[in-house]
PDB file of N, CA and C in Angstrom:
ATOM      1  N   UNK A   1      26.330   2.685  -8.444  1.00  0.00           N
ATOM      2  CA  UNK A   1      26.181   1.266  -8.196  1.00  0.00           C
ATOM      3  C   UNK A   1      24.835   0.970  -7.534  1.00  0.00           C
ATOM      4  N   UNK A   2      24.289   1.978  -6.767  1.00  0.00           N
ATOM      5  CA  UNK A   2      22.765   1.533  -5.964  1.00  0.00           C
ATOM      6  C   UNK A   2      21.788   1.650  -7.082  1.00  0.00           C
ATOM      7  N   UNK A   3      22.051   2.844  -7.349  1.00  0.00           N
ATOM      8  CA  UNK A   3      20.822   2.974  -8.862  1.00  0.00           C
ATOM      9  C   UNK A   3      21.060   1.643  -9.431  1.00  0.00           C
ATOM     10  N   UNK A   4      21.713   1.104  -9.788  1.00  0.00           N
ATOM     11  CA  UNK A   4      21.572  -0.174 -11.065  1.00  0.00           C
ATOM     12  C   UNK A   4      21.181  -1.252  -9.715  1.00  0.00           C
ATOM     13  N   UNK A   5      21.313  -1.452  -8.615  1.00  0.00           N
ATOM     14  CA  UNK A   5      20.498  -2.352  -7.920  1.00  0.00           C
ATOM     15  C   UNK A   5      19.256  -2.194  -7.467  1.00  0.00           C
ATOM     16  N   UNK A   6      18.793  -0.944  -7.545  1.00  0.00           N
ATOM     17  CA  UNK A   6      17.654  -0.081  -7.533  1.00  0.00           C
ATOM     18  C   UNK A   6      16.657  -0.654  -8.510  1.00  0.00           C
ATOM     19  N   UNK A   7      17.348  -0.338  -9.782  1.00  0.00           N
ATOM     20  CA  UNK A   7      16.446  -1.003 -11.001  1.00  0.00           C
ATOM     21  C   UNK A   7      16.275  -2.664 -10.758  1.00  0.00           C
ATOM     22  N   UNK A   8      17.562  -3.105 -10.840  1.00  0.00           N
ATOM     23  CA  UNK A   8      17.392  -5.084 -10.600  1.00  0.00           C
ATOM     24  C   UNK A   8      16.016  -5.054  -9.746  1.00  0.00           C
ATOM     25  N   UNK A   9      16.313  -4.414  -8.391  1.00  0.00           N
ATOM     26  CA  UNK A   9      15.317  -4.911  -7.570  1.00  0.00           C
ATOM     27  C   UNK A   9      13.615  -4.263  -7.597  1.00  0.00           C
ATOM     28  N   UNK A  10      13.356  -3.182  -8.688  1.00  0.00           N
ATOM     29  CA  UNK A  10      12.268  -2.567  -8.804  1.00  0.00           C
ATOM     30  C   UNK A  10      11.340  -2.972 -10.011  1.00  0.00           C
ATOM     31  N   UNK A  11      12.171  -3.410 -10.994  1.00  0.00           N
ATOM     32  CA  UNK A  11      11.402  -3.369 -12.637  1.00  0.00           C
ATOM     33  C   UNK A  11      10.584  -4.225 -12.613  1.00  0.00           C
ATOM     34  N   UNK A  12      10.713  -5.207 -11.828  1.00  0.00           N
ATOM     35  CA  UNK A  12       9.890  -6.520 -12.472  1.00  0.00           C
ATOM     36  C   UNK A  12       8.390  -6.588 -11.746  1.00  0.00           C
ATOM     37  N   UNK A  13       8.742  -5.043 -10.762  1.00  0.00           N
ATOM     38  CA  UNK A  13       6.883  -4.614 -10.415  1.00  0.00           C
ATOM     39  C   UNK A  13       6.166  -4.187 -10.993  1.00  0.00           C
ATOM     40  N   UNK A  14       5.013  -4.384 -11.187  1.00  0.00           N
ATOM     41  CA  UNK A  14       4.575  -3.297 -12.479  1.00  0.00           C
ATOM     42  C   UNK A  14       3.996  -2.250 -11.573  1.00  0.00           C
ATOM     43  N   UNK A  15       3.479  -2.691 -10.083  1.00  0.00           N
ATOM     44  CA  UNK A  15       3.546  -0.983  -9.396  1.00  0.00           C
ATOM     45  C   UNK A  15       4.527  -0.122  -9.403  1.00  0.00           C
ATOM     46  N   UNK A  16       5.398  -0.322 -10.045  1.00  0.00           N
ATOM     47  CA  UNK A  16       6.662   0.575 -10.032  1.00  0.00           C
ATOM     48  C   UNK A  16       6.395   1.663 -10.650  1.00  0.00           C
ATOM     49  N   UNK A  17       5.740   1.333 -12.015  1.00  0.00           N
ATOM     50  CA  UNK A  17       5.563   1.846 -12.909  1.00  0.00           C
ATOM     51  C   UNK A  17       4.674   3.230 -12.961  1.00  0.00           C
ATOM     52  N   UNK A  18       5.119   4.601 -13.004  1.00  0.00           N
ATOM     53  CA  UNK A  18       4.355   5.674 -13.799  1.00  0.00           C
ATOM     54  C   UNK A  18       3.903   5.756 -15.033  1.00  0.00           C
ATOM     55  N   UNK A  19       2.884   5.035 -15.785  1.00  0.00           N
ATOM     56  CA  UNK A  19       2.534   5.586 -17.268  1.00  0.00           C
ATOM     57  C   UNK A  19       2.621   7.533 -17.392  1.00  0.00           C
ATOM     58  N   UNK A  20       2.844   8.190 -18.231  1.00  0.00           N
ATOM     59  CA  UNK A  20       2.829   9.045 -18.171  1.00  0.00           C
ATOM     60  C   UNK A  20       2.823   9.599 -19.783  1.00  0.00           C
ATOM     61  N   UNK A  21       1.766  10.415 -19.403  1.00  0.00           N
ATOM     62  CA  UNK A  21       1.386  11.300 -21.303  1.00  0.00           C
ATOM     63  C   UNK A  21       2.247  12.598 -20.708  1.00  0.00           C
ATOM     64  N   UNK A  22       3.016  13.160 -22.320  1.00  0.00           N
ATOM     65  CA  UNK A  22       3.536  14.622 -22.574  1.00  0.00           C
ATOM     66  C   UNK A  22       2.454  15.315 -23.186  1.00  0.00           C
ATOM     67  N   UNK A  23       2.566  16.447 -23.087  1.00  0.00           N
ATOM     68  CA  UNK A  23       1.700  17.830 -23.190  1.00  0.00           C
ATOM     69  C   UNK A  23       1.500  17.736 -24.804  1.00  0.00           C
ATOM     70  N   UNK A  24       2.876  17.105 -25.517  1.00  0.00           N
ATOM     71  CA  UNK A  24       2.922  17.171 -27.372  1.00  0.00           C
ATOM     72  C   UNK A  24       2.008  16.589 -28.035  1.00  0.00           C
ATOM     73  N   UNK A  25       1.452  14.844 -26.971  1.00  0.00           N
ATOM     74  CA  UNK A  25       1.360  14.291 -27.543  1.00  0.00           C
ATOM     75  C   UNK A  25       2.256  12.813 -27.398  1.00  0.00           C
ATOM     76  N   UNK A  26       3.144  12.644 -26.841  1.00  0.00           N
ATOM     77  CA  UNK A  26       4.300  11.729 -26.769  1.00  0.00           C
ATOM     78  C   UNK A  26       3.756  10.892 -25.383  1.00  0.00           C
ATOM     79  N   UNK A  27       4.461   9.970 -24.931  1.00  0.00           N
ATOM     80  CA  UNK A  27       4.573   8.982 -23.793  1.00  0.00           C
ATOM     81  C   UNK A  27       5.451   8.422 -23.631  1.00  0.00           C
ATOM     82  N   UNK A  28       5.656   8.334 -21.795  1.00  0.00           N
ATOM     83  CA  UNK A  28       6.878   7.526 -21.475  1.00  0.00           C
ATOM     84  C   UNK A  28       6.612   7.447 -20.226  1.00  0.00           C
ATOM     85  N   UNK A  29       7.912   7.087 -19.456  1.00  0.00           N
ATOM     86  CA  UNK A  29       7.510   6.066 -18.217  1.00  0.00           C
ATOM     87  C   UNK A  29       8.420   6.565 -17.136  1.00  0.00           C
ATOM     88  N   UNK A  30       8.051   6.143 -15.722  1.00  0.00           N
ATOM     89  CA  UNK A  30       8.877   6.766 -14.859  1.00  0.00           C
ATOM     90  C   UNK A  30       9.081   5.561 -13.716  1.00  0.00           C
ATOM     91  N   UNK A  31       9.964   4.569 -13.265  1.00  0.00           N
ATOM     92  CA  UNK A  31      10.092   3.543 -12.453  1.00  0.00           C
ATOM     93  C   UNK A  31      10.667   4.107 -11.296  1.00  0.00           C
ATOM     94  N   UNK A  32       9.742   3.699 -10.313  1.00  0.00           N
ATOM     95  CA  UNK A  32      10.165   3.914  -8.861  1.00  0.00           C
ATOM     96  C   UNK A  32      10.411   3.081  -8.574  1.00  0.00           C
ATOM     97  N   UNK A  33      11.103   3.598  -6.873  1.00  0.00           N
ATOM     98  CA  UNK A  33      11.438   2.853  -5.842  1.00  0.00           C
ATOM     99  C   UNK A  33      10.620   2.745  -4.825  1.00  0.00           C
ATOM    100  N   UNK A  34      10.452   1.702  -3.797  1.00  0.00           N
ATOM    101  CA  UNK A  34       9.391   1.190  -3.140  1.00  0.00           C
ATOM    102  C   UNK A  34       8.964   2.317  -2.411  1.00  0.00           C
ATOM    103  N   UNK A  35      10.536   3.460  -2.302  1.00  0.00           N
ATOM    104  CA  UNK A  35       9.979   4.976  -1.403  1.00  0.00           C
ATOM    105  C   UNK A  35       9.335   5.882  -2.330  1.00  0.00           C
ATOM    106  N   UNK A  36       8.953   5.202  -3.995  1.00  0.00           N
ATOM    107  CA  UNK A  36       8.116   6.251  -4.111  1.00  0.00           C
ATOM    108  C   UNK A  36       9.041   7.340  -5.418  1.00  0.00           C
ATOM    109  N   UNK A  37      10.490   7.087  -4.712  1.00  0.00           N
ATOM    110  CA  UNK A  37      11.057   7.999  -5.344  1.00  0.00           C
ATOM    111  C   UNK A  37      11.819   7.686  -6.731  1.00  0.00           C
ATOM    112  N   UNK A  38      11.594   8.643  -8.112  1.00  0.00           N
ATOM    113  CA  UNK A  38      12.238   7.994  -9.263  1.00  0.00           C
ATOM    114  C   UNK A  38      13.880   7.364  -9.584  1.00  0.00           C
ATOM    115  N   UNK A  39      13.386   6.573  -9.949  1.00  0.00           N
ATOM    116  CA  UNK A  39      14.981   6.009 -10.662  1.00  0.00           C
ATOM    117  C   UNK A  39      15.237   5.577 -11.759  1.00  0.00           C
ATOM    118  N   UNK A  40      14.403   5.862 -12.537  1.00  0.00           N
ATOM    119  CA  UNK A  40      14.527   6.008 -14.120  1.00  0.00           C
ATOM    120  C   UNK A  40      13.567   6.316 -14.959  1.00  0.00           C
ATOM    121  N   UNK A  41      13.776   7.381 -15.929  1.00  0.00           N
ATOM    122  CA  UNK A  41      12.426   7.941 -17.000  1.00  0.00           C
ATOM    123  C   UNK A  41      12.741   7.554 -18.287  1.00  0.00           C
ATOM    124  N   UNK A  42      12.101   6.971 -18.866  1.00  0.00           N
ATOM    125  CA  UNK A  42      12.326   6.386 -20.497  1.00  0.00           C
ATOM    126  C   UNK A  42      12.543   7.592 -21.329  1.00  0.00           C
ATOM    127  N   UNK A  43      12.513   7.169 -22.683  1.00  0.00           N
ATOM    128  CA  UNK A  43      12.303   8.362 -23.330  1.00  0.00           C
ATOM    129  C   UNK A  43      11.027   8.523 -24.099  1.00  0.00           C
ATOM    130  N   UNK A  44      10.771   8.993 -24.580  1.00  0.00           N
ATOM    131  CA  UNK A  44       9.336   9.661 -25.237  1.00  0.00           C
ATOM    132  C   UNK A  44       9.106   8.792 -26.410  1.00  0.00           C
ATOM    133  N   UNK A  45       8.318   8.262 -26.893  1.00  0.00           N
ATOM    134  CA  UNK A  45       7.547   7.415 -27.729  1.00  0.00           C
ATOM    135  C   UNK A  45       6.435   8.269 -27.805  1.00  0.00           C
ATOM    136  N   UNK A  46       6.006   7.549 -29.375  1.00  0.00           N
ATOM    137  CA  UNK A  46       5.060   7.987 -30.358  1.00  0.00           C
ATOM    138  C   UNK A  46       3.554   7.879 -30.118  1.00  0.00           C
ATOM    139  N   UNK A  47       3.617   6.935 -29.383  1.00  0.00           N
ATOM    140  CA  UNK A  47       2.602   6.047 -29.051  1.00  0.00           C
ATOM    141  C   UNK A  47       2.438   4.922 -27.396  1.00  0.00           C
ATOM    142  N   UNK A  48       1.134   4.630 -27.022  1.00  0.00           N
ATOM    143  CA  UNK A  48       1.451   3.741 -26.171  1.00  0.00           C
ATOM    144  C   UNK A  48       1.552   2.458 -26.459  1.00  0.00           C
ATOM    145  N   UNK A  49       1.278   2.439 -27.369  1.00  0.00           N
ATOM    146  CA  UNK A  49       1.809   0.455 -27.487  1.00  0.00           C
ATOM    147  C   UNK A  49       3.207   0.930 -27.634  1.00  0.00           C
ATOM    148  N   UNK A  50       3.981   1.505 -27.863  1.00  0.00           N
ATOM    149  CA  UNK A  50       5.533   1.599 -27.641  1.00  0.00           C
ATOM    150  C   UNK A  50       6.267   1.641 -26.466  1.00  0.00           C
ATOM    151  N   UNK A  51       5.350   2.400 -25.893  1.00  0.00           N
ATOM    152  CA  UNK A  51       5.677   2.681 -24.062  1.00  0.00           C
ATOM    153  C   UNK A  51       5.700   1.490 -23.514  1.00  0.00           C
ATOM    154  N   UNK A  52       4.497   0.928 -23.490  1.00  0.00           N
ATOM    155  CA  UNK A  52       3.974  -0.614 -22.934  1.00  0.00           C
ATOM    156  C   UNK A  52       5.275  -1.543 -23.638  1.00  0.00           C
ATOM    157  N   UNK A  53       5.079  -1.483 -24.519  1.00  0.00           N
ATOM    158  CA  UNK A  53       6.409  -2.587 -25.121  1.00  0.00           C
ATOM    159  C   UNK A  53       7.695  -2.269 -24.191  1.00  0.00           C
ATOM    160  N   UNK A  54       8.271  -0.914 -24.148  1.00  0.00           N
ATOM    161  CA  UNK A  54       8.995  -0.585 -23.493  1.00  0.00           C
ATOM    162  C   UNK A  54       9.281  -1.184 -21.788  1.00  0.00           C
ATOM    163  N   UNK A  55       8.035  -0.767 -21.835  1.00  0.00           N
ATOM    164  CA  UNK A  55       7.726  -1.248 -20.024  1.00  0.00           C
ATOM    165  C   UNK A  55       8.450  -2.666 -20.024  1.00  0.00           C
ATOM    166  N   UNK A  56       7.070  -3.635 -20.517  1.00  0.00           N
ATOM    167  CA  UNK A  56       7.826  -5.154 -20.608  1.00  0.00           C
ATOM    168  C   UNK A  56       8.763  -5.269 -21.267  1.00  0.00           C
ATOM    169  N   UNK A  57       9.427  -4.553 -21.515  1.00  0.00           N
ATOM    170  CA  UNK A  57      11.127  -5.273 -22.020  1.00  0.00           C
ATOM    171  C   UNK A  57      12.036  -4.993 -20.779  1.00  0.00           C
ATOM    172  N   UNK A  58      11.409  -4.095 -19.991  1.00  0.00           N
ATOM    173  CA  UNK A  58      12.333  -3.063 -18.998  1.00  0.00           C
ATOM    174  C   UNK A  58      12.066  -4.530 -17.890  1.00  0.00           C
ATOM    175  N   UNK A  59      10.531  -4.814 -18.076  1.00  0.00           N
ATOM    176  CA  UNK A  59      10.205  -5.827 -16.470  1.00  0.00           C
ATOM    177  C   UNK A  59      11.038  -7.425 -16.350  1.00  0.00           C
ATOM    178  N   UNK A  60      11.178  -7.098 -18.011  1.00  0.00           N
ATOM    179  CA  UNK A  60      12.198  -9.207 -18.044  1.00  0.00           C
ATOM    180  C   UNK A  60      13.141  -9.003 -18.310  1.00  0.00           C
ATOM    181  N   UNK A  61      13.953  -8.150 -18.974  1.00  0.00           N
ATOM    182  CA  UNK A  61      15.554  -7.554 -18.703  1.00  0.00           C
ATOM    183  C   UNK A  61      16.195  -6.964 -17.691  1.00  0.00           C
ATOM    184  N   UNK A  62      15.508  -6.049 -17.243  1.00  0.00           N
ATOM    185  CA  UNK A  62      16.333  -4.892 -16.495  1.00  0.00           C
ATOM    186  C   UNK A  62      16.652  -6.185 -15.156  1.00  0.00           C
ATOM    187  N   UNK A  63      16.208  -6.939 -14.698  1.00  0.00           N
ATOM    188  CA  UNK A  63      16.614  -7.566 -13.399  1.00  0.00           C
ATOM    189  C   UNK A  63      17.893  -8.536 -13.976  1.00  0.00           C
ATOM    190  N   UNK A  64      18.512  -8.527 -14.872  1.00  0.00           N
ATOM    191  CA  UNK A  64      19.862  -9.276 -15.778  1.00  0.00           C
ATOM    192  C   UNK A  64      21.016  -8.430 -14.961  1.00  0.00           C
ATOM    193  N   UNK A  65      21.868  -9.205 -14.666  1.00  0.00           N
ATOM    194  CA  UNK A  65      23.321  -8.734 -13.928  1.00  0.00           C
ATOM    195  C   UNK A  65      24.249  -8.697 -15.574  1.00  0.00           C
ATOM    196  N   UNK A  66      24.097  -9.313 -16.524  1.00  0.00           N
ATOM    197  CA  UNK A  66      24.819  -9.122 -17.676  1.00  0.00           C
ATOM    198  C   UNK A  66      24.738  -8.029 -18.453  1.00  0.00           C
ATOM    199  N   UNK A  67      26.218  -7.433 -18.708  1.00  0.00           N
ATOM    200  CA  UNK A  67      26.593  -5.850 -19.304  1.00  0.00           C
ATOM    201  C   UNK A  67      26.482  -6.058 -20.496  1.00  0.00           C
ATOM    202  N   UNK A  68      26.169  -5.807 -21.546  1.00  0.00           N
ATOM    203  CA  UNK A  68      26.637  -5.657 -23.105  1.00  0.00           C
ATOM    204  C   UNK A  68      26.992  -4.449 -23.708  1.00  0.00           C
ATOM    205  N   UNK A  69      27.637  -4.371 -24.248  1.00  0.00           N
ATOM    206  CA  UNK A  69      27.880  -3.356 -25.699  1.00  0.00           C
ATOM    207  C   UNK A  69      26.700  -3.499 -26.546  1.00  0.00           C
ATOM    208  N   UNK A  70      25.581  -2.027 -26.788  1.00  0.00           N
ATOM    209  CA  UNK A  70      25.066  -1.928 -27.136  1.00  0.00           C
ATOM    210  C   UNK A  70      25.279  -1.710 -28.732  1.00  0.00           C
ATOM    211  N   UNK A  71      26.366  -1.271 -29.203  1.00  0.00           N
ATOM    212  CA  UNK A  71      27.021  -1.024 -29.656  1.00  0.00           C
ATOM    213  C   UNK A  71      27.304  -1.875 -31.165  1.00  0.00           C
TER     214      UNK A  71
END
């Protein structure tokens, strides 16, 4: 339950944000907390305009109290 208030209250920083390149070739992202410490890593994309897209979808959603079925 803290982790998901963790995110509400972190995403919509963009200092939150770790950009981060893989060794393959790939990219993804790592959102902290104001201590610094992680609370969520994306998954690996092809590219960085995917990451970045990623990011801003994470910075105007993730602060939503509404659950869905992804499904």
């Amino acid at each position: 339950m803290y982790g998901v208030a963790s995110v509400q209250k972190n995403c919509a920083l963009d200092q939150r944000y770790d950009q981060l390149n893989a060794v393959d070739g790939g990219c993804y992202f790592n959102l902290k907390a104001g201590n610094h410490q992680v609370i969520g890593t994306s998954s690996m994309f092809p590219d960085t305009a995917q990451r970045d897209a990623a990011i801003a979808a994470t910075m105007s959603c993730g602060v939503s109290t509404e659950v869905r079925n992804a499904g």
